[in-house]
Protein backbone atom coordinates (compact mmCIF):
# COMPACT_ATOMS: atom_id res chain seq x y z
CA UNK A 1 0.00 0.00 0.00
CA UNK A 2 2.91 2.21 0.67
CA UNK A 3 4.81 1.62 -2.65
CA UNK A 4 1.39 2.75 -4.29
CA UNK A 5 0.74 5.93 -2.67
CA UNK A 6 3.98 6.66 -3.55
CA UNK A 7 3.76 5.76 -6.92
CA UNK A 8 0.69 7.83 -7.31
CA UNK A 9 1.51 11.10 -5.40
CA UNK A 10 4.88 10.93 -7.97
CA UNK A 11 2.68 10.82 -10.71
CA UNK A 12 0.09 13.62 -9.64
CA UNK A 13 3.46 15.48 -9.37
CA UNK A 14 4.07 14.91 -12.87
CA UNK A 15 0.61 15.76 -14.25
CA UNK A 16 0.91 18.72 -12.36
CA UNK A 17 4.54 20.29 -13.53
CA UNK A 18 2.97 19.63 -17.47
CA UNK A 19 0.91 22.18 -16.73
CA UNK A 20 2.30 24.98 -14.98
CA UNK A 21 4.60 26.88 -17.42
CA UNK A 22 8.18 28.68 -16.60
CA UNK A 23 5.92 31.71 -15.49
CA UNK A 24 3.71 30.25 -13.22
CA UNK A 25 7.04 28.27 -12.10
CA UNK A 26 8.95 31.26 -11.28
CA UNK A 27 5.96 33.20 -9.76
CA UNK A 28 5.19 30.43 -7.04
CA UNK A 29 9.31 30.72 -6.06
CA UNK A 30 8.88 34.06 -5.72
CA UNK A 31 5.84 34.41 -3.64
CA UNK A 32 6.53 31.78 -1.84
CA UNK A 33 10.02 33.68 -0.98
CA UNK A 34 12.48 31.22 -2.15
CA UNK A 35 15.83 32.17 -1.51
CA UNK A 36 19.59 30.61 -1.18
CA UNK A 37 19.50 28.64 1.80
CA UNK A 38 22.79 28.03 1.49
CA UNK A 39 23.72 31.15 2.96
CA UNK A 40 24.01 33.83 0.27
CA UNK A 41 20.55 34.60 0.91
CA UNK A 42 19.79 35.91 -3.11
CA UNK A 43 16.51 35.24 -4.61
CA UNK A 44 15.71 32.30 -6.15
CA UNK A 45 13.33 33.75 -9.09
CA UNK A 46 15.92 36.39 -10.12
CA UNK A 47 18.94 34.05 -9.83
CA UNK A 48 17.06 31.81 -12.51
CA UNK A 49 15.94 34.53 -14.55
CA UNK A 50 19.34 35.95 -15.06
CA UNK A 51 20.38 32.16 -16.03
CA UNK A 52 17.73 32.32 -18.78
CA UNK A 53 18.97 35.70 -20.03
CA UNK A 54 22.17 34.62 -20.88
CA UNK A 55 23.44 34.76 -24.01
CA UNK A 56 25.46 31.64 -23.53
CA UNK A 57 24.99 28.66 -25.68
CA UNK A 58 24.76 26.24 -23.30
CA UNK A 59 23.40 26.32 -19.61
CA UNK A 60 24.46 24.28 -16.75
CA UNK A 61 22.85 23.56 -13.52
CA UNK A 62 24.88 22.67 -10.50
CA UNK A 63 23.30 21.50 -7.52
CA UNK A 64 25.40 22.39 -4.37
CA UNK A 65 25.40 19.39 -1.60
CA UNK A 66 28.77 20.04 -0.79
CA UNK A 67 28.87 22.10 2.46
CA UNK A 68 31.85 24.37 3.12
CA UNK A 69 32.24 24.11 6.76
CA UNK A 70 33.46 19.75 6.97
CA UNK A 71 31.00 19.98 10.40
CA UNK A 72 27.94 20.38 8.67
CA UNK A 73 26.28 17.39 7.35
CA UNK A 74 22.31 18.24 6.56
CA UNK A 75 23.30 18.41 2.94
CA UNK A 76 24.43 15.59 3.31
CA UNK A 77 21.25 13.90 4.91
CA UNK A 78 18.92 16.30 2.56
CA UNK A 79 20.06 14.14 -0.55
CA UNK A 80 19.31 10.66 1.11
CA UNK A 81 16.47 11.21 3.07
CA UNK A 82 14.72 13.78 0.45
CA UNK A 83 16.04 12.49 -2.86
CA UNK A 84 12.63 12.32 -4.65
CA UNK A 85 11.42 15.73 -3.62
CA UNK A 86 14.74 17.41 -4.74
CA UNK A 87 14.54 15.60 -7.64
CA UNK A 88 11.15 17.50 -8.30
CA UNK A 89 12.51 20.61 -7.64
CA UNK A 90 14.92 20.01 -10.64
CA UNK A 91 12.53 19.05 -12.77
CA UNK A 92 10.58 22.64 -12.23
CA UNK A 93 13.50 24.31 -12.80
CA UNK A 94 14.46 22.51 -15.41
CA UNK A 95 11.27 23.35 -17.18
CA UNK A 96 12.45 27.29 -17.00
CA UNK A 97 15.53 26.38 -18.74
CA UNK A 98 16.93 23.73 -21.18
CA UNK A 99 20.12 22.48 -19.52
CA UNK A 100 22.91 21.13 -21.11
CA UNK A 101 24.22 19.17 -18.36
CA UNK A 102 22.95 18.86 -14.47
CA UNK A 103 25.52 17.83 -12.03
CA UNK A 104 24.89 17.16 -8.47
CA UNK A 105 28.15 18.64 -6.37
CA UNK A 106 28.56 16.14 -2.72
CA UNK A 107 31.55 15.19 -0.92
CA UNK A 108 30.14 11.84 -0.41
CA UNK A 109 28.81 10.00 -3.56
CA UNK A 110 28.24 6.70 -1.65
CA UNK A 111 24.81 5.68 -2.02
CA UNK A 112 23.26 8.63 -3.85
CA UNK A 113 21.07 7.76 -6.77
CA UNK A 114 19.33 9.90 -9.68
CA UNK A 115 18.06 9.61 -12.74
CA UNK A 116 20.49 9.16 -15.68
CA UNK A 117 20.16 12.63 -16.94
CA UNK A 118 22.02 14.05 -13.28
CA UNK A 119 25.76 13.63 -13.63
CA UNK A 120 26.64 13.19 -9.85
CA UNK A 121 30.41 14.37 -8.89
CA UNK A 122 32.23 13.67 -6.07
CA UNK A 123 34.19 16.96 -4.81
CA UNK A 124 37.26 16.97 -1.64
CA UNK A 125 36.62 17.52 1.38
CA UNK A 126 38.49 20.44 2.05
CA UNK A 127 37.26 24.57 2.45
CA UNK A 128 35.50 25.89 0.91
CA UNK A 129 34.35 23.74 -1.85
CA UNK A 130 31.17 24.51 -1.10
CA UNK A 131 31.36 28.05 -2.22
CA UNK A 132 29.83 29.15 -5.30
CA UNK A 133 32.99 29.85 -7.53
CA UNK A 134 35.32 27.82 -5.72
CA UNK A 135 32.63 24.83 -6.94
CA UNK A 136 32.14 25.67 -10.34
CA UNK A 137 36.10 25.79 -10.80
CA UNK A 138 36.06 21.99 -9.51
CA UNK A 139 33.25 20.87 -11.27
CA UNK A 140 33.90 23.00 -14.48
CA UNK A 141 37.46 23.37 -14.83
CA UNK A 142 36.29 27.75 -15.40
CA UNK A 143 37.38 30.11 -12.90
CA UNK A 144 35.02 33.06 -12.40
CA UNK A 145 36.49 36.36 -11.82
CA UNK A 146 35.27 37.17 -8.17
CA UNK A 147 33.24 39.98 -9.24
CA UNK A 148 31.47 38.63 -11.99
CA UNK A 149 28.03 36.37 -11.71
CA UNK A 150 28.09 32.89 -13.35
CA UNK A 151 24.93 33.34 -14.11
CA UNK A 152 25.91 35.62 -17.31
CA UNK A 153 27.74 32.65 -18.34
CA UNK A 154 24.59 30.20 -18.13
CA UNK A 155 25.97 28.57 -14.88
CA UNK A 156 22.83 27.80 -12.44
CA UNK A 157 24.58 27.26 -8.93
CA UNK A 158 21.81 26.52 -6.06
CA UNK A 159 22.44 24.80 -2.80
CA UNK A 160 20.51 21.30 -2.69
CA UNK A 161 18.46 22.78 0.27
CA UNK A 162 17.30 25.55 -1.86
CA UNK A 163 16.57 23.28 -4.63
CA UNK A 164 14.13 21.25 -1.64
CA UNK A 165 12.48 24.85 -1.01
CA UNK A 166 11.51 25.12 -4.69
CA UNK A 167 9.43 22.04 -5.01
CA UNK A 168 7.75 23.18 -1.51
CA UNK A 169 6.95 26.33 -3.18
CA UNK A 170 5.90 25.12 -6.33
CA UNK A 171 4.21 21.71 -5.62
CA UNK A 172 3.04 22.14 -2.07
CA UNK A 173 2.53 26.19 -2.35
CA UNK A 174 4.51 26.23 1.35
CA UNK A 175 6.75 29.72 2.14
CA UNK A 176 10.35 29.38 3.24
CA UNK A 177 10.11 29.66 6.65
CA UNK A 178 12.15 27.06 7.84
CA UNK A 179 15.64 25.48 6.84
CA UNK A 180 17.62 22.25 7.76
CA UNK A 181 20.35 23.19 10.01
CA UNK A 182 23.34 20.80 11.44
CA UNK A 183 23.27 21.13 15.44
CA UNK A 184 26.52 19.04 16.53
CA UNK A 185 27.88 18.37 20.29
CA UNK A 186 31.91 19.17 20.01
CA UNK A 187 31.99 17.46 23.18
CA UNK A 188 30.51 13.91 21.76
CA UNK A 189 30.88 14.69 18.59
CA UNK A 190 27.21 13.63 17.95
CA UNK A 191 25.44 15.88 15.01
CA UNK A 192 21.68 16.19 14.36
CA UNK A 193 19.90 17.43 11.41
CA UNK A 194 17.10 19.32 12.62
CA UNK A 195 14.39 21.57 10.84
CA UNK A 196 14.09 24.80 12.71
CA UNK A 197 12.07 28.33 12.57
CA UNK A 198 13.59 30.85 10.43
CA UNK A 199 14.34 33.77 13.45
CA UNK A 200 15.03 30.69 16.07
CA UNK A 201 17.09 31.34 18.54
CA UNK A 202 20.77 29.26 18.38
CA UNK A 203 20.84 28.69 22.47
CA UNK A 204 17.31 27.71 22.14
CA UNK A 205 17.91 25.13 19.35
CA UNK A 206 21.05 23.74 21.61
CA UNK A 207 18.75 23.34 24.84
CA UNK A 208 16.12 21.43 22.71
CA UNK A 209 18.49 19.53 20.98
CA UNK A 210 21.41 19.06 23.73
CA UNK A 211 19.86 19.66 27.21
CA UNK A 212 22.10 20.38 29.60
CA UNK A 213 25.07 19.95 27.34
């Protein structure tokens, strides 16, 4: 019964993505106030938008799962426990631009699975690989001049977290008011992924988290 409902709420995802065009796409991200969650904190709409503008050739999308700080590990945790739901989310944005290549960024490959069309690339382990430039220079072989936007060049760089956020906005209708956050215990050396508030308090999430500790 479970492998059914599945089944069914992917393909009443489908159905629905044929009909919503790149407008409608790109309006729902907006209201919905999609933004990088990986810390940059730039619009999601208007990063896509300049991507489609772009008088390059060919346009790549890189999905970011490779967090800067070596602590963190939500990204990590995003792309195995919400595979099928960021999968959606590059479908929709997919269907605002024609790609030539998708490649999902992660320091660890192990595991992760995606359709055929998503090159997946291992990246090291070292900081910051997770930052915008520093990626596309690994994944890419182009270095970006620091004050220059790869989206000019047709590079789409979003973090995977963001890429979550825009299939909440676009399939569910939900606003971004809430992110994934790593909350780790130096002391144990025990992390957690948690969902939290945006606004939440940091010695609040510790308490709840790590009472006491």
């Amino acid at each position: 019964t479970q492998d059914i409902s599945r089944q069914n709420t992917s393909e009443n995802s489908d159905l629905l993505l044929e009909s919503l065009t790149p407008e409608i796409i790109l309006e729902r991200i907006e209201t919905n106030g999609v933004y990088g969650l990986g810390g940059a904190g730039f619009p999601t709409a208007d990063k896509i938008r300049a991507v489609i503008s772009s008088n390059s050739p060919q346009k790549t999308f890189i999905i970011n799962g490779a967090e800067c700080d070596p602590g963190l590990v939500h990204d990590k945790w995003l792309l195995r426990n919400k595979s099928e739901d960021i999968y959606k989310g590059i479908c929709a944005i997919s269907r605002c631009i024609g790609f030539s290549e998708i490649i999902l960024a992660a320091k660890d490959t192990d595991g992760l699975s995606f359709l055929e069309n998503i090159k997946i690339k291992r990246v090291g382990d070292y900081y910051p690989v997770g930052f915008e430039k520093t990626l596309i220079k690994c994944v890419l072989k182009k270095k970006i001049p620091v004050d220059f936007m790869p989206a000019k060049l047709g590079i789409l760089v979003l973090n995977v977290q963001t890429v979550l956020a825009v299939y909440e906005a676009v399939f569910l209708n939900r606003k971004v008011d809430e992110k994934y956050v790593t909350c780790a215990n130096l002391k144990t050396g025990i992390a957690n992924v948690i969902r939290v508030k945006n606004g939440s308090r940091i010695i609040d999430i510790a308490e709840t988290i790590f009472p006491g500790g």
